[in-house]
PDB file of N, CA and C in Angstrom:
ATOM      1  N   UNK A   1       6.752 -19.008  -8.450  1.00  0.00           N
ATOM      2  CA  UNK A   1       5.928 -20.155  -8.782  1.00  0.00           C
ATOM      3  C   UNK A   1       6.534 -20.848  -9.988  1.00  0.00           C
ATOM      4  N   UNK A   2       6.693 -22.131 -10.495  1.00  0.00           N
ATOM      5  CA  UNK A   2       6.763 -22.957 -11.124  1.00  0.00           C
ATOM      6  C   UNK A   2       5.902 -23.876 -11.318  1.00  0.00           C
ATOM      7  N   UNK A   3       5.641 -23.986 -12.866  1.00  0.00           N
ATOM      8  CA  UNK A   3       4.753 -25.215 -12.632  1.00  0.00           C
ATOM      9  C   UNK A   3       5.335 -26.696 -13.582  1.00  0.00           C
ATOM     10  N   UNK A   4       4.633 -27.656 -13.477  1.00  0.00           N
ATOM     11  CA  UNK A   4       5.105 -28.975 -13.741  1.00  0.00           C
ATOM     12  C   UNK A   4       4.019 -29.772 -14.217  1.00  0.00           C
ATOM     13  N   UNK A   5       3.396 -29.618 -15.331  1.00  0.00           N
ATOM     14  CA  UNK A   5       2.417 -30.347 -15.964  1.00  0.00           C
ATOM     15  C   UNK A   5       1.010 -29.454 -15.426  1.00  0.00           C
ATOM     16  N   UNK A   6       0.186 -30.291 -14.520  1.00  0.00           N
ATOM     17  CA  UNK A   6      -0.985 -29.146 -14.412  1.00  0.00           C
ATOM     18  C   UNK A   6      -0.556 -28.721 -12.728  1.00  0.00           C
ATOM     19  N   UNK A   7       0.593 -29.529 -11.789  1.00  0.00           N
ATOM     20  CA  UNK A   7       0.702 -28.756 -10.999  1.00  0.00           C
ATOM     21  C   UNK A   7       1.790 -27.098 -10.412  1.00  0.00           C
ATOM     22  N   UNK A   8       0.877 -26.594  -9.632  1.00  0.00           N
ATOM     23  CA  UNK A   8       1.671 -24.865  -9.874  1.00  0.00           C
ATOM     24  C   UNK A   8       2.208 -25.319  -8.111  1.00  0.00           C
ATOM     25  N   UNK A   9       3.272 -25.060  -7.946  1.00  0.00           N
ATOM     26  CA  UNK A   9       4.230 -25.369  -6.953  1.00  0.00           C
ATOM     27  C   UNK A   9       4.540 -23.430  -6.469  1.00  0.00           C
ATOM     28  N   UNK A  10       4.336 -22.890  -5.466  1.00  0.00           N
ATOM     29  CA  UNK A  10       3.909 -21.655  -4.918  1.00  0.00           C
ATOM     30  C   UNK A  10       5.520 -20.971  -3.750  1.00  0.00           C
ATOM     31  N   UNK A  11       6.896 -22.558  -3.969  1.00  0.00           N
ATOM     32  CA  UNK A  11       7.652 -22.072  -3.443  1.00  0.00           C
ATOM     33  C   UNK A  11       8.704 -21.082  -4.064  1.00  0.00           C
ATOM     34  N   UNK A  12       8.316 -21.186  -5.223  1.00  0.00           N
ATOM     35  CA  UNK A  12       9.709 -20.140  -5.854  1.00  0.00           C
ATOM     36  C   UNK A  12       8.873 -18.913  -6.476  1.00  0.00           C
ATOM     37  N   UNK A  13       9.042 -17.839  -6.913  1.00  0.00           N
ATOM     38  CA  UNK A  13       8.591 -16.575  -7.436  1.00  0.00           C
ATOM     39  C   UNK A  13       8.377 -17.096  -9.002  1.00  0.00           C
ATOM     40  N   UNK A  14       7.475 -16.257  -9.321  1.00  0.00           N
ATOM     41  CA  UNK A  14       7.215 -16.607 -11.000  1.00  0.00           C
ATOM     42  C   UNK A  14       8.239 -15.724 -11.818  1.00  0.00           C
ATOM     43  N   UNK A  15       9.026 -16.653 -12.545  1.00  0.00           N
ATOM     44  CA  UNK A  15      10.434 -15.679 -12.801  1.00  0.00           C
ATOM     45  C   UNK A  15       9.155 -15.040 -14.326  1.00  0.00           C
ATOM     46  N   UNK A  16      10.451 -14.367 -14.356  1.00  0.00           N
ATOM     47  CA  UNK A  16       9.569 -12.954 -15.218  1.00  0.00           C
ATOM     48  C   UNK A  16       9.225 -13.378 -16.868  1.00  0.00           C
ATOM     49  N   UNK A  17      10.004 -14.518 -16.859  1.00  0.00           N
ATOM     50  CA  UNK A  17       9.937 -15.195 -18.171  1.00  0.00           C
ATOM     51  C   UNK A  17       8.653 -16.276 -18.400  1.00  0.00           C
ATOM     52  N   UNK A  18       8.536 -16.644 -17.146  1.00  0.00           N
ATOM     53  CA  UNK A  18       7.402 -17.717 -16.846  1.00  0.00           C
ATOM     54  C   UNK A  18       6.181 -17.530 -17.545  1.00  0.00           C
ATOM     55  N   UNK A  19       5.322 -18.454 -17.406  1.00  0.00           N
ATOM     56  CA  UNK A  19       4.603 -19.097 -18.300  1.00  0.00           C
ATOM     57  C   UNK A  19       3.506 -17.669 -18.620  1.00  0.00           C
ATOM     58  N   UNK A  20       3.058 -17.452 -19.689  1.00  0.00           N
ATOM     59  CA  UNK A  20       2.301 -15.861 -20.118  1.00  0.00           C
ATOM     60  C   UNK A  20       0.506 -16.044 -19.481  1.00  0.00           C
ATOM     61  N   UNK A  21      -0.207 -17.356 -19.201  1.00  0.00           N
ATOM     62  CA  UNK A  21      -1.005 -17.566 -18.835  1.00  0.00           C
ATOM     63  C   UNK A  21      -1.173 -17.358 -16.982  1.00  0.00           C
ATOM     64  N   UNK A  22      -0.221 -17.478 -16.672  1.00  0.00           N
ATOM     65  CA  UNK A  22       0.158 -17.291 -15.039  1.00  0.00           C
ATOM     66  C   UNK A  22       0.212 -15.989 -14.746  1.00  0.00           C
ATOM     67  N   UNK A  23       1.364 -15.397 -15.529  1.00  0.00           N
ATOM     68  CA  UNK A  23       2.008 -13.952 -15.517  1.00  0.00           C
ATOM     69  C   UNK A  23       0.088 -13.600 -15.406  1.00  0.00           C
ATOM     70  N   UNK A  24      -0.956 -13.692 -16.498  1.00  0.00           N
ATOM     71  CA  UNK A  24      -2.165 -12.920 -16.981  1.00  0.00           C
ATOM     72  C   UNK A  24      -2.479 -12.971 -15.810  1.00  0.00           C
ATOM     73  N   UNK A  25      -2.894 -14.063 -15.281  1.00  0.00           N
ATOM     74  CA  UNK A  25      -3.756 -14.523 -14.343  1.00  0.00           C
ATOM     75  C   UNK A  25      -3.425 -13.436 -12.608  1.00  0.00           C
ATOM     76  N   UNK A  26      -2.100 -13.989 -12.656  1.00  0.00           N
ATOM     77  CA  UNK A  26      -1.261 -12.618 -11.204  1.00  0.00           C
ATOM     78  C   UNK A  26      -1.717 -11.343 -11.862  1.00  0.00           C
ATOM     79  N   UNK A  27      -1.788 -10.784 -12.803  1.00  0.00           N
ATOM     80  CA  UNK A  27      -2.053  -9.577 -13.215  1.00  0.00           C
ATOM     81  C   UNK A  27      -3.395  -9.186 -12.565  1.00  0.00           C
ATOM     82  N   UNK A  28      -4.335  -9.930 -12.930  1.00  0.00           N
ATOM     83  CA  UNK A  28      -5.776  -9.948 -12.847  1.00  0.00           C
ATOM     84  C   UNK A  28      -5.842 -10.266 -11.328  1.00  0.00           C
ATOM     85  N   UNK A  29      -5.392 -11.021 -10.648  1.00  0.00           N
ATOM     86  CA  UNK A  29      -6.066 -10.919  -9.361  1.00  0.00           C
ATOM     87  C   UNK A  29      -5.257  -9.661  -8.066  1.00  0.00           C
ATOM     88  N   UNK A  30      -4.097  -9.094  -9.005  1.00  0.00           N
ATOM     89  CA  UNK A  30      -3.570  -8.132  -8.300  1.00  0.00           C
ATOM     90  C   UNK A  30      -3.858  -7.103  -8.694  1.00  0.00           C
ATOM     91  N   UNK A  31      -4.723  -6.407  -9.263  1.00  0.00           N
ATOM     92  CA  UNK A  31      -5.481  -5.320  -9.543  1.00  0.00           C
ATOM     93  C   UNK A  31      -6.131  -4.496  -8.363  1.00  0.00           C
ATOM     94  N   UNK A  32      -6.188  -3.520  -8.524  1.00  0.00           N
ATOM     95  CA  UNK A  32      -6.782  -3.432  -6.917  1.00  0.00           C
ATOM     96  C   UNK A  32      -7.880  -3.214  -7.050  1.00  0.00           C
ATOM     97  N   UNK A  33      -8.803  -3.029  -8.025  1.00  0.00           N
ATOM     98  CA  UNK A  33     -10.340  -2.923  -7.750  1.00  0.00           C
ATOM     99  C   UNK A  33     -10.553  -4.809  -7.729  1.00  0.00           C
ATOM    100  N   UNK A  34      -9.916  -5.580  -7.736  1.00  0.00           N
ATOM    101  CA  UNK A  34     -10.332  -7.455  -7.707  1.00  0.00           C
ATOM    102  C   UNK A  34      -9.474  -7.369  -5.884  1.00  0.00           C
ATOM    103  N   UNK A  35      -8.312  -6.524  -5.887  1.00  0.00           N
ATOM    104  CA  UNK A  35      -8.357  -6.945  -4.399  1.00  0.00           C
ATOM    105  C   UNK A  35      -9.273  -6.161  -3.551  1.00  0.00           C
ATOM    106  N   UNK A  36      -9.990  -5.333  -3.861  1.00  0.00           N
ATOM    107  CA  UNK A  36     -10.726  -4.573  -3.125  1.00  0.00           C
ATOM    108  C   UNK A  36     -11.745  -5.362  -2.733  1.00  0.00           C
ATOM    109  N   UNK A  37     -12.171  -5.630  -3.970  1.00  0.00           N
ATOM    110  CA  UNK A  37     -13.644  -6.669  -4.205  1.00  0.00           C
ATOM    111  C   UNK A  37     -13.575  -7.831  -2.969  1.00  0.00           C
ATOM    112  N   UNK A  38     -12.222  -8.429  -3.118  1.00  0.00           N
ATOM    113  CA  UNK A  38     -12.041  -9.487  -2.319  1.00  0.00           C
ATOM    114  C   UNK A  38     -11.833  -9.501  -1.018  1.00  0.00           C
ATOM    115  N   UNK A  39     -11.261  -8.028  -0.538  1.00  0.00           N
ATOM    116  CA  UNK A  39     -11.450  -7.939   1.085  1.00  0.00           C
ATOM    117  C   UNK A  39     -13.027  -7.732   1.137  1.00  0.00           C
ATOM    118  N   UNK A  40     -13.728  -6.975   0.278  1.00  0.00           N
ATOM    119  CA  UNK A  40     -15.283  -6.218   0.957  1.00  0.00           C
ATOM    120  C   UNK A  40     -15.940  -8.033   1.216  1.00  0.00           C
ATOM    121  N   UNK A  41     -15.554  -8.782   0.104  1.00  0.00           N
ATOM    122  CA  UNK A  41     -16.105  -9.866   0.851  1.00  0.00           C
ATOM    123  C   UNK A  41     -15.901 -10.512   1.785  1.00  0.00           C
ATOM    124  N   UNK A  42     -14.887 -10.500   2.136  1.00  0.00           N
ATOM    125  CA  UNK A  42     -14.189 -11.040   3.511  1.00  0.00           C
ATOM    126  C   UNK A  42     -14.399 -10.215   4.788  1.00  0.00           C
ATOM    127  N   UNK A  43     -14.773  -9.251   4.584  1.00  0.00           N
ATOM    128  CA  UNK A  43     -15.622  -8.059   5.355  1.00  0.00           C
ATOM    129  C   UNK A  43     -16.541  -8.986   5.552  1.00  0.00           C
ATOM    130  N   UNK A  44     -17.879  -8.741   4.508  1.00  0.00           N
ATOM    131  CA  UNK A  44     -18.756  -9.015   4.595  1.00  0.00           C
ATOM    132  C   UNK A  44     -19.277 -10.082   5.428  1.00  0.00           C
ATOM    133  N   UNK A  45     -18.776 -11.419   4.812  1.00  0.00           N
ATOM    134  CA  UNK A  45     -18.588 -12.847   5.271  1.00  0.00           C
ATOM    135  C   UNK A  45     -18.477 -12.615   6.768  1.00  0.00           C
ATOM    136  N   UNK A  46     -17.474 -12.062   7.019  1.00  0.00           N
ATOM    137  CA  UNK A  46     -17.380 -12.192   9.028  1.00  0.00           C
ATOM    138  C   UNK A  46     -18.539 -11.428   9.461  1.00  0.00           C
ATOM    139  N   UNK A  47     -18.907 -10.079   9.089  1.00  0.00           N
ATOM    140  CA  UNK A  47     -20.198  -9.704   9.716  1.00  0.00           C
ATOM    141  C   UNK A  47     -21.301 -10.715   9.391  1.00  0.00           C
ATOM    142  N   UNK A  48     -21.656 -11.667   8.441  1.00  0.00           N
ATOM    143  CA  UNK A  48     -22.857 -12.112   8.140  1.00  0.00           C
ATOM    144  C   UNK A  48     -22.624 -13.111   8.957  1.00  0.00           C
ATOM    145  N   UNK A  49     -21.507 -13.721   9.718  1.00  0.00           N
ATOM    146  CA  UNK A  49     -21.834 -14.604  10.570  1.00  0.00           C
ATOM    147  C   UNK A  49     -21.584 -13.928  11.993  1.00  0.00           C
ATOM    148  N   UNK A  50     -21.855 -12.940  12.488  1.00  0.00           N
ATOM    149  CA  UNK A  50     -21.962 -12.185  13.584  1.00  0.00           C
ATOM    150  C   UNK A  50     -20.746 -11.976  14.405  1.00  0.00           C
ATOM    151  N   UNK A  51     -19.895 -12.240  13.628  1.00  0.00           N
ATOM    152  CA  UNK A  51     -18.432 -12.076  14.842  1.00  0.00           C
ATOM    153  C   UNK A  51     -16.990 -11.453  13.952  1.00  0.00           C
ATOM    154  N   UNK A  52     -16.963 -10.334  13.873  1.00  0.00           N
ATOM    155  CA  UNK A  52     -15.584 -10.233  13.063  1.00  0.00           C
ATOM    156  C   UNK A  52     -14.361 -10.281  13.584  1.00  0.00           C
ATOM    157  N   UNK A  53     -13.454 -11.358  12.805  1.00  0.00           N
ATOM    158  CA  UNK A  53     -12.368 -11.995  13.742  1.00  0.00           C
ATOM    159  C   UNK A  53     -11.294 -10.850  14.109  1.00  0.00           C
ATOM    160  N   UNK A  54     -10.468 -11.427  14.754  1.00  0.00           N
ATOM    161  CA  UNK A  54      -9.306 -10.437  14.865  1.00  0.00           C
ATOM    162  C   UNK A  54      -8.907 -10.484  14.023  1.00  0.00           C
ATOM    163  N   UNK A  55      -8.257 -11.037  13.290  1.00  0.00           N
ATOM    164  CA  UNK A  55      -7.381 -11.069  11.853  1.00  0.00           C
ATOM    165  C   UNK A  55      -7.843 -10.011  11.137  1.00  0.00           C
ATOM    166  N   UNK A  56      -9.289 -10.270  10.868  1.00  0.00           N
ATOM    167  CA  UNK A  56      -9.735  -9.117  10.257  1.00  0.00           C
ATOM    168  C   UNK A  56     -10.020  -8.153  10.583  1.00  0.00           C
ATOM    169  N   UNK A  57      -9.838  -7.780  12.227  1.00  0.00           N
ATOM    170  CA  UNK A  57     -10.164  -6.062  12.554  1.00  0.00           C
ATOM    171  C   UNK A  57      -8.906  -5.834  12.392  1.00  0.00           C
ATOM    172  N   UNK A  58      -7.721  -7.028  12.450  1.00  0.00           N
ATOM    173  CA  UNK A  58      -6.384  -6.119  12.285  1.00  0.00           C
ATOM    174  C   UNK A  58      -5.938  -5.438  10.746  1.00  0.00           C
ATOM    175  N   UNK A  59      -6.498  -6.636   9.710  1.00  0.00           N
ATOM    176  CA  UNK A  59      -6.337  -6.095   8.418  1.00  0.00           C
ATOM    177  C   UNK A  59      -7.052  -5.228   8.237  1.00  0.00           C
ATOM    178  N   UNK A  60      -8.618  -4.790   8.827  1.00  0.00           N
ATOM    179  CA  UNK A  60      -9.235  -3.899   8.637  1.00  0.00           C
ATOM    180  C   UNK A  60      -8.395  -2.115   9.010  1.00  0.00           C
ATOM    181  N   UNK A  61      -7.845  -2.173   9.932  1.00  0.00           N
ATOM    182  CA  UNK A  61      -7.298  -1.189   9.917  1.00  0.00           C
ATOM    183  C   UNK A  61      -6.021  -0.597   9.651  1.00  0.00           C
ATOM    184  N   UNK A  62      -5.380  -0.831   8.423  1.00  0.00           N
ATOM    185  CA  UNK A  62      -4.551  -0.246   7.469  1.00  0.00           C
ATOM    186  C   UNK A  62      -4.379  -1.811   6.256  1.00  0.00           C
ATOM    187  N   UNK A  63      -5.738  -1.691   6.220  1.00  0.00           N
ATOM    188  CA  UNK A  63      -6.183  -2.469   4.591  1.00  0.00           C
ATOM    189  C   UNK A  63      -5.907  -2.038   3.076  1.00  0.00           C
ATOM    190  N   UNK A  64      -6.043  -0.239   3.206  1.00  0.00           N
ATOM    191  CA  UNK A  64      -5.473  -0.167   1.918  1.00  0.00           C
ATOM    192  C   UNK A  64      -3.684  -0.410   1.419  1.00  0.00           C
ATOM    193  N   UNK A  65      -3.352  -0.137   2.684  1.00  0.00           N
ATOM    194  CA  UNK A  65      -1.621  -0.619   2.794  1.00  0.00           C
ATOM    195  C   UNK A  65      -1.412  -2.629   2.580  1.00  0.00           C
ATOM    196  N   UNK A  66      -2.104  -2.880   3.539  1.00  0.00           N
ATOM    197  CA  UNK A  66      -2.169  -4.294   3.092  1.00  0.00           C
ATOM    198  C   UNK A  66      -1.907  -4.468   1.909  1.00  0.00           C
ATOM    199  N   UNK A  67      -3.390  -4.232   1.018  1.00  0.00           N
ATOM    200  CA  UNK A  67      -3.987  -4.429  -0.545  1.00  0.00           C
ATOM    201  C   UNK A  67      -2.375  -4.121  -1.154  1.00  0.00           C
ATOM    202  N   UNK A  68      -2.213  -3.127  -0.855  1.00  0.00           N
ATOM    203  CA  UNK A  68      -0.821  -2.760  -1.670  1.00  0.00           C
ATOM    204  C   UNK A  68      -0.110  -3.451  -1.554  1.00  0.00           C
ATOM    205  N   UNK A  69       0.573  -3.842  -0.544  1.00  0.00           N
ATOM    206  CA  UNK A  69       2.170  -5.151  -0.356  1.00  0.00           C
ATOM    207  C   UNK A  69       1.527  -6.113  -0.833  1.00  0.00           C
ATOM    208  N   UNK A  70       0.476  -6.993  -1.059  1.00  0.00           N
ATOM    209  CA  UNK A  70      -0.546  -7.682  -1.554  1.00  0.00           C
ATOM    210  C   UNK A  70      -0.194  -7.470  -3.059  1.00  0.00           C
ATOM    211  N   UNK A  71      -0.703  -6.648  -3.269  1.00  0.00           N
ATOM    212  CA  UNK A  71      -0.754  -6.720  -5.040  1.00  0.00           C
ATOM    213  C   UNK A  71       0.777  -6.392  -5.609  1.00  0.00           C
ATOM    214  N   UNK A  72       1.457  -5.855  -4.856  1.00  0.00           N
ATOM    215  CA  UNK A  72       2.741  -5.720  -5.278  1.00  0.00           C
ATOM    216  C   UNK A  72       3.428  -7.401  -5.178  1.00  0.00           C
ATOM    217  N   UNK A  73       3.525  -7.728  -4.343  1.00  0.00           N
ATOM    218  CA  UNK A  73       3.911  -9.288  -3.749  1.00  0.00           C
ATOM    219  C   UNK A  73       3.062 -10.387  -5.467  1.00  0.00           C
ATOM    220  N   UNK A  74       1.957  -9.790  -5.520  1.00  0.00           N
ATOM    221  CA  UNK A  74       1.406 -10.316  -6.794  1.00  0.00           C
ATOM    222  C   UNK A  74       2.070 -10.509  -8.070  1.00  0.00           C
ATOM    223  N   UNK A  75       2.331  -8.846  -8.351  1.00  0.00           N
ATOM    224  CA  UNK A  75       2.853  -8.965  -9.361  1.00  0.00           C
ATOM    225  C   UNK A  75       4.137  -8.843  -9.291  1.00  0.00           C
ATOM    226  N   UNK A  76       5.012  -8.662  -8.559  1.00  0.00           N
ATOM    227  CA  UNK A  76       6.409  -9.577  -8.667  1.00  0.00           C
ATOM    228  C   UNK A  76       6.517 -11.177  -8.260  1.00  0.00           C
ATOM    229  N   UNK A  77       5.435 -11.239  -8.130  1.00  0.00           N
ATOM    230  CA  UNK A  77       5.363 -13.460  -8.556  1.00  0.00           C
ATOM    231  C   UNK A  77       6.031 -13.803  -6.853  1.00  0.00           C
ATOM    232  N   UNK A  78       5.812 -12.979  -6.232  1.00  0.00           N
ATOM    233  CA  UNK A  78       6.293 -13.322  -4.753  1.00  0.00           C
ATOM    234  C   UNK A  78       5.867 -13.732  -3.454  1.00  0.00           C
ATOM    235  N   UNK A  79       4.196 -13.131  -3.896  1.00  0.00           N
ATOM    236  CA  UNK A  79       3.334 -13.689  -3.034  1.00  0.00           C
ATOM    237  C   UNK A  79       3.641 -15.257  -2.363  1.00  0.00           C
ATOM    238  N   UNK A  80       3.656 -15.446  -1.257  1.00  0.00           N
ATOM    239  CA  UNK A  80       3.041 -16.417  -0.241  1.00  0.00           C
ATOM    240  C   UNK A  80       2.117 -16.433   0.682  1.00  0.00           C
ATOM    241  N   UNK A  81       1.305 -17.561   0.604  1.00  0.00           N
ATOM    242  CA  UNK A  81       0.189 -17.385   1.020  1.00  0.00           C
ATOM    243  C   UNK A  81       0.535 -17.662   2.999  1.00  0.00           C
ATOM    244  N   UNK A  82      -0.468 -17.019   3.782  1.00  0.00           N
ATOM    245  CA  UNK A  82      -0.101 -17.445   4.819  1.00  0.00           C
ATOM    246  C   UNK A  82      -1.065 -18.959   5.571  1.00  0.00           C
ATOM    247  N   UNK A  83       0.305 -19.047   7.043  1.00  0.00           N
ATOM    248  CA  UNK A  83      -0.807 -20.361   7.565  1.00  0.00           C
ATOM    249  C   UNK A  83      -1.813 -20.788   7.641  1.00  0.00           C
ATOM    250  N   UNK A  84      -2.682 -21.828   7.430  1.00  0.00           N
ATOM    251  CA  UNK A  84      -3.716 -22.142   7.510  1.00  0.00           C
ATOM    252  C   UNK A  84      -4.186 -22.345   9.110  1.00  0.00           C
ATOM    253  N   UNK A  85      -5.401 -21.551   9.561  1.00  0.00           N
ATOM    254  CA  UNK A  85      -5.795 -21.369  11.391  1.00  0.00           C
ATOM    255  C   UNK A  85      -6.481 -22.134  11.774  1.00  0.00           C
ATOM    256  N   UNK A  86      -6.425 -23.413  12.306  1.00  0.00           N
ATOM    257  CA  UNK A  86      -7.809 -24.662  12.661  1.00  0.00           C
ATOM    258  C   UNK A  86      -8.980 -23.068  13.099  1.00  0.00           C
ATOM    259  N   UNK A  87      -9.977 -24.149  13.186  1.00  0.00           N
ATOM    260  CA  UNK A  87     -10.951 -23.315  13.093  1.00  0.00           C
ATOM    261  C   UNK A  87     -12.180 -24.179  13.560  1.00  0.00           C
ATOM    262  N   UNK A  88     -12.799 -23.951  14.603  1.00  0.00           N
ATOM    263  CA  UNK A  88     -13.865 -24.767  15.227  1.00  0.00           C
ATOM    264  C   UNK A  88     -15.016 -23.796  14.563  1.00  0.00           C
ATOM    265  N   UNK A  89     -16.045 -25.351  13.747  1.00  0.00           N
ATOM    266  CA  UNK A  89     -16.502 -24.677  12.953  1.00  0.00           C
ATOM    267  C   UNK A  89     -18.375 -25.944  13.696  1.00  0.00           C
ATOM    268  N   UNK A  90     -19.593 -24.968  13.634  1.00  0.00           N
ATOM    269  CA  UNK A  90     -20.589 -25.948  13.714  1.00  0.00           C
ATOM    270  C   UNK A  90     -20.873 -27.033  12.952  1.00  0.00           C
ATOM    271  N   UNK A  91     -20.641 -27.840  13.008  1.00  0.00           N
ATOM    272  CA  UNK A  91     -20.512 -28.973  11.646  1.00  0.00           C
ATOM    273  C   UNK A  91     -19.963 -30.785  12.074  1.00  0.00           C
ATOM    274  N   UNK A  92     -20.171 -31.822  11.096  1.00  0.00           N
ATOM    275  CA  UNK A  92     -19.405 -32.618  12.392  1.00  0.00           C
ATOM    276  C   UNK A  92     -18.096 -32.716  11.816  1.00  0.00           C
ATOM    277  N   UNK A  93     -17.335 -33.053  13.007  1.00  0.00           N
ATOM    278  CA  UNK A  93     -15.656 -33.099  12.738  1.00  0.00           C
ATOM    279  C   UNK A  93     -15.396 -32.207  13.700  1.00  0.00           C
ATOM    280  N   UNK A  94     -15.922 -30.510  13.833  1.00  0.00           N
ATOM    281  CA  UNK A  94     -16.093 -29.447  14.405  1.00  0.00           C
ATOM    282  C   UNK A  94     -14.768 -28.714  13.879  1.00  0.00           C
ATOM    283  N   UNK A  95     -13.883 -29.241  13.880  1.00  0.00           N
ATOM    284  CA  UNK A  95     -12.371 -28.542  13.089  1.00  0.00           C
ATOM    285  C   UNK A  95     -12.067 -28.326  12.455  1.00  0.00           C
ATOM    286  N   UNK A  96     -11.559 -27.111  11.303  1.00  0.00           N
ATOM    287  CA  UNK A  96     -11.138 -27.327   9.965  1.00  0.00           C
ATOM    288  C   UNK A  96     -10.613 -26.275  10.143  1.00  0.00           C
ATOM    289  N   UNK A  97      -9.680 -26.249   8.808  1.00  0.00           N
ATOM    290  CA  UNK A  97      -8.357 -25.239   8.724  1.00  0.00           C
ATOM    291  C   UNK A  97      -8.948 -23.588   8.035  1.00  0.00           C
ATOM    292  N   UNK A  98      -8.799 -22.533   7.910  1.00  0.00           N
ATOM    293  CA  UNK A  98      -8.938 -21.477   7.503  1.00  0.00           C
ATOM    294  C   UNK A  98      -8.108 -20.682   7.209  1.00  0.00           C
ATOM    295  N   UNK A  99      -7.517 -20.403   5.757  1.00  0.00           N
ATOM    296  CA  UNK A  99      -6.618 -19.204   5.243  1.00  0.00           C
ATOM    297  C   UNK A  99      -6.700 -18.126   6.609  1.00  0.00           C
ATOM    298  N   UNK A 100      -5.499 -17.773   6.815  1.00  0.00           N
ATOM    299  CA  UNK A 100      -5.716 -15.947   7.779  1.00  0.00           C
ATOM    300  C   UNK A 100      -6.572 -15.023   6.845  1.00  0.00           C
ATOM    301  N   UNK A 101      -6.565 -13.931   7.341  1.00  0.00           N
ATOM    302  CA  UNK A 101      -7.252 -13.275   6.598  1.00  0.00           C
ATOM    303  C   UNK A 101      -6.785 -12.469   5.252  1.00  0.00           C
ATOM    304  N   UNK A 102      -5.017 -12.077   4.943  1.00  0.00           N
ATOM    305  CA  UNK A 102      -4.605 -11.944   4.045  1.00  0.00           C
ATOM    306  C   UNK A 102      -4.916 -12.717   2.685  1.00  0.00           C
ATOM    307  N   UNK A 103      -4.900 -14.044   3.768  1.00  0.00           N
ATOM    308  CA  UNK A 103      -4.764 -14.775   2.123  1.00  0.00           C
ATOM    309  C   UNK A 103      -6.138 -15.358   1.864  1.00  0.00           C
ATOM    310  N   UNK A 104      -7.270 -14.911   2.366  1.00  0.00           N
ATOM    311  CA  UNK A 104      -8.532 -15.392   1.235  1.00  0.00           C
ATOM    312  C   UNK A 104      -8.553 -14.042   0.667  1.00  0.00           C
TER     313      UNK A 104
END
């Protein structure tokens, strides 16, 4: 990652020298009790709307391995996020895009 005034540009790795507020920030969300937190909600979320996707029965089953290449990918500043999935949603427009399930 690089950034350029207030925007953070997500194609290059955060070199190790990079900015100490970024470096904090990757620290903190690659923790694994914050990635834990963040799949149980993404758990959650698909059961509370009655259908859990594939994405997520696939991450569901070897999630703590996930979490790991995840938080490792974090904190070597390497993370990329994946495609965004249209997504027919009740609403009008009916379409909109949705992170996979790695990357919410």
């Amino acid at each position: 990652m690089t950034t350029e005034g207030s925007a953070i540009s997500t194609t290059q790795p955060v070199p190790a020298g990079g900015p100490a507020h970024l470096r904090a920030t990757l620290a903190q969300v690659a923790d694994p009790d914050q990635l834990a937190t963040a799949w149980d909600d993404v758990l959650v979320s698909d059961w509370d709307h009655g259908v859990v996707g594939l994405g997520v029965t696939r991450f569901a089953c070897d999630a703590e391995q996930h979490l790991s290449e995840i938080a490792a990918q974090l904190t070597a500043g390497t993370y990329q996020p994946g495609r965004l999935a249209p997504v027919a949603l009740p609403r009008p427009g009916g379409l909109s895009s949705m992170p996979r399930c790695e990357s919410r």
